[in-house]
C-alpha atoms as a PDB file:
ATOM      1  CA  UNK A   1    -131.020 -51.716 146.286  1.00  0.00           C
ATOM      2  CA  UNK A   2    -129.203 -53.813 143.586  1.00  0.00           C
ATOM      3  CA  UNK A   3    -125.545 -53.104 142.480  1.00  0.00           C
ATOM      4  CA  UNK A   4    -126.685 -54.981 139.094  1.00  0.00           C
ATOM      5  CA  UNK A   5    -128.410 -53.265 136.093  1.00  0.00           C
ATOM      6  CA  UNK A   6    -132.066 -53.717 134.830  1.00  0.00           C
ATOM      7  CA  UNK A   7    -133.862 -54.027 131.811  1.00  0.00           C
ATOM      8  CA  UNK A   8    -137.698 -54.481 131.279  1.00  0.00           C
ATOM      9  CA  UNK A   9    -138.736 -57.150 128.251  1.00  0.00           C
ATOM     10  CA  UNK A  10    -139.825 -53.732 126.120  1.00  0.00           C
ATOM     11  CA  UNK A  11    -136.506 -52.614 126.184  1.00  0.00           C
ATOM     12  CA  UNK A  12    -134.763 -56.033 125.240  1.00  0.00           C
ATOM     13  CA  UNK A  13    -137.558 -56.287 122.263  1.00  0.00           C
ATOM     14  CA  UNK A  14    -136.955 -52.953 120.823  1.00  0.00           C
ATOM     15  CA  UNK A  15    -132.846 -53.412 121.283  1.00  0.00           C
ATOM     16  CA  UNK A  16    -133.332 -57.164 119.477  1.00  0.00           C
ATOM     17  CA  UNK A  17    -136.010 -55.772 116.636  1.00  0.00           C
ATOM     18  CA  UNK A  18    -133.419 -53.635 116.468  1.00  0.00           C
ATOM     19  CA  UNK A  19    -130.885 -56.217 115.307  1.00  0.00           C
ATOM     20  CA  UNK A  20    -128.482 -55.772 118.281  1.00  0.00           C
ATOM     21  CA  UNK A  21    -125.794 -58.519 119.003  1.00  0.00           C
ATOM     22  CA  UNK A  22    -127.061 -59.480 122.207  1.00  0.00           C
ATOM     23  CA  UNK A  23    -125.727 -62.103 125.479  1.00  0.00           C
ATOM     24  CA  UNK A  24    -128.630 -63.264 127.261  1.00  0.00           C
ATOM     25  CA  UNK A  25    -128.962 -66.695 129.445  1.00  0.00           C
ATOM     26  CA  UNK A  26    -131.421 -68.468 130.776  1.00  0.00           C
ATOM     27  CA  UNK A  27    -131.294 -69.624 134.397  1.00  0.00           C
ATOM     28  CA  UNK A  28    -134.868 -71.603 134.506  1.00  0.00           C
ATOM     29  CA  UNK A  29    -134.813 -75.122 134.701  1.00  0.00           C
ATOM     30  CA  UNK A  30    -134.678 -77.362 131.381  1.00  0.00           C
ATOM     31  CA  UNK A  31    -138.465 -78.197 131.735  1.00  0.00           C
ATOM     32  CA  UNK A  32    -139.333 -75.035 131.941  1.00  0.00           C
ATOM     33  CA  UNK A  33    -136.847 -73.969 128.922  1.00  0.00           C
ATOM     34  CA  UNK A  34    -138.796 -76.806 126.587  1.00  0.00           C
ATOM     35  CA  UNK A  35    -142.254 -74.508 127.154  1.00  0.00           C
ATOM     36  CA  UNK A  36    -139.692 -71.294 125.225  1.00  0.00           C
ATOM     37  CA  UNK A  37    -136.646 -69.808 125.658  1.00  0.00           C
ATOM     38  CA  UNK A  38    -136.433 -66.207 123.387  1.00  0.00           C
ATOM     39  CA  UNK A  39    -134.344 -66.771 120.604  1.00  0.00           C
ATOM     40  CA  UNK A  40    -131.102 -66.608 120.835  1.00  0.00           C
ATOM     41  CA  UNK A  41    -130.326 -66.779 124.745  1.00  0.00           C
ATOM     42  CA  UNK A  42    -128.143 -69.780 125.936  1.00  0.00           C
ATOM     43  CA  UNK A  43    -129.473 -72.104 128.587  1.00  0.00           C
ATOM     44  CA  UNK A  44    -127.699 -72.262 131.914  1.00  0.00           C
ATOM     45  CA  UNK A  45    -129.455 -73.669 134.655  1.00  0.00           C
ATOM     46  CA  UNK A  46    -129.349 -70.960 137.941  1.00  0.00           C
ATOM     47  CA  UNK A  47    -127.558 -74.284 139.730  1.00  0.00           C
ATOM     48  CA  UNK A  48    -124.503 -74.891 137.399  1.00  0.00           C
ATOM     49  CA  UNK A  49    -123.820 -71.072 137.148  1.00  0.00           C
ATOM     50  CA  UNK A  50    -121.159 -71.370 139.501  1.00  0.00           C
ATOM     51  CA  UNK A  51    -119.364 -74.311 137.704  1.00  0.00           C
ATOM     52  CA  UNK A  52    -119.982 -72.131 134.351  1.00  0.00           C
ATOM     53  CA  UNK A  53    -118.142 -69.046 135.327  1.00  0.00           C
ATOM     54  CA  UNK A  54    -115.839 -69.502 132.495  1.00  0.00           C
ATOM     55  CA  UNK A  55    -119.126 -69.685 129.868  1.00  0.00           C
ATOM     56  CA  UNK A  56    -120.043 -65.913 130.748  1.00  0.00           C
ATOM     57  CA  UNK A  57    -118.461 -62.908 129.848  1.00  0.00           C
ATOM     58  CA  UNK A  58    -116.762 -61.288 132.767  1.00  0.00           C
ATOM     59  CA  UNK A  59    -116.433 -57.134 131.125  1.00  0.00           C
ATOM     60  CA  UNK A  60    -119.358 -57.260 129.012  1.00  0.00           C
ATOM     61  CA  UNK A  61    -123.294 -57.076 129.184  1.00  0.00           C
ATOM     62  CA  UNK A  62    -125.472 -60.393 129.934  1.00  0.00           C
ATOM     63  CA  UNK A  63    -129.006 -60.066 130.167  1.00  0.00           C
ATOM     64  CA  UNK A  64    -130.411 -62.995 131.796  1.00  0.00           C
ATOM     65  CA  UNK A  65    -133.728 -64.542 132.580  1.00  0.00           C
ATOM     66  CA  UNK A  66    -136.178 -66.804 134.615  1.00  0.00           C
ATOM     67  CA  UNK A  67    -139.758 -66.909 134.921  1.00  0.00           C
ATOM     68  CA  UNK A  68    -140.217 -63.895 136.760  1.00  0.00           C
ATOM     69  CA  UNK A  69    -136.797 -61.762 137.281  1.00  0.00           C
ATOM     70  CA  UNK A  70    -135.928 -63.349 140.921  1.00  0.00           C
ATOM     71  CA  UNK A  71    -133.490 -65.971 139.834  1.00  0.00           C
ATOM     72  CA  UNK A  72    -132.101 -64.062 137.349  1.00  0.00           C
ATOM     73  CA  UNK A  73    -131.988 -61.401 139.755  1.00  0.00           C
ATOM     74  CA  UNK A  74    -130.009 -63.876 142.170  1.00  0.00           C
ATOM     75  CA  UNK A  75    -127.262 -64.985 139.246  1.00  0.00           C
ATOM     76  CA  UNK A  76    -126.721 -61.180 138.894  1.00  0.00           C
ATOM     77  CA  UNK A  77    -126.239 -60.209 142.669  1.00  0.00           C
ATOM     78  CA  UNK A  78    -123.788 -63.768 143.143  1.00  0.00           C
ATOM     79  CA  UNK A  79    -121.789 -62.350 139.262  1.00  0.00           C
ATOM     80  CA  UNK A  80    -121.712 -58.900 140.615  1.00  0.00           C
ATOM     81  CA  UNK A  81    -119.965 -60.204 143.849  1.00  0.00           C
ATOM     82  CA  UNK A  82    -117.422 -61.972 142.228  1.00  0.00           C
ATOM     83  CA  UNK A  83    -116.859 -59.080 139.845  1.00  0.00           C
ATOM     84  CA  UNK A  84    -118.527 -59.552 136.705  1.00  0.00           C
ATOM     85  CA  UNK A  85    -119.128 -56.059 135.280  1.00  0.00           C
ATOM     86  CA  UNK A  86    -122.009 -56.125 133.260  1.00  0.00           C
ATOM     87  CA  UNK A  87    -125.232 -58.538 134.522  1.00  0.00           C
ATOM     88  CA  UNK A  88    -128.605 -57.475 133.764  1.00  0.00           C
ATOM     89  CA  UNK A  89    -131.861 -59.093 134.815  1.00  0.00           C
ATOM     90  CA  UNK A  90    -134.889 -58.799 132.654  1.00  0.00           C
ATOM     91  CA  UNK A  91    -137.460 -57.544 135.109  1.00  0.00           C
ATOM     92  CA  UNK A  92    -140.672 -59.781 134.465  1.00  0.00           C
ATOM     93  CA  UNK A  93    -138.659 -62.624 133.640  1.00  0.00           C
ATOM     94  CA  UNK A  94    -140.951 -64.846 130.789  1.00  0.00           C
ATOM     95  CA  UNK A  95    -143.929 -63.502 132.159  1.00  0.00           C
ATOM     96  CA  UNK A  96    -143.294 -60.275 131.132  1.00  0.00           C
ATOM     97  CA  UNK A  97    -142.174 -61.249 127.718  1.00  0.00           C
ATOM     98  CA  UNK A  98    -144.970 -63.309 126.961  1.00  0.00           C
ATOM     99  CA  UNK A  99    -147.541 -60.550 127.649  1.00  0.00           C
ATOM    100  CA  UNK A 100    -145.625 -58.238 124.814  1.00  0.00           C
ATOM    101  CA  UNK A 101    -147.909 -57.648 121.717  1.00  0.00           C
END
């Protein structure tokens, strides 16, 4: 069982339609970025997380994403051990997203 929070690509798309000031970052790789990213998430490679600590908010929610949800999943288990409060993985990663209607 996770310590980190989830949140399934429905959810995220209802809380952006919604016009909700939202943090999310991307931890796929830039090639896989230049294919779409959703709008408004800032690009951080799962490999320079660690030198980017400073770039993410330590007390309040980040959503991030990956293809499917298992490196995003691994940038939230590595935050939540060095205290972060807030990470959240989109379950699904991309591939969920890009099967909403």
């Amino acid at each position: 069982m996770s310590d980190y929070a989830t949140i399934t690509s429905e959810e995220l798309k209802a809380r952006l339609d919604a016009g909700e000031n939202i943090r999310l970052i991307d931890v796929r790789e830039a090639e896989e970025v230049a294919h779409g990213i959703i709008p408004g998430a800032e690009h951080i490679p799962l490999g320079q997380v660690p030198q980017r600590l400073d770039d993410i908010p330590r007390e309040e929610e980040v959503i991030f994403i990956c293809r499917s949800g298992y490196r995003s999943g691994q940038a939230c288990e590595y935050l939540t051990m060095l205290g972060f409060k807030q990470p959240v993985n989109l379950t699904g990663g991309m591939l969920a997203w890009a099967q909403l209607p």
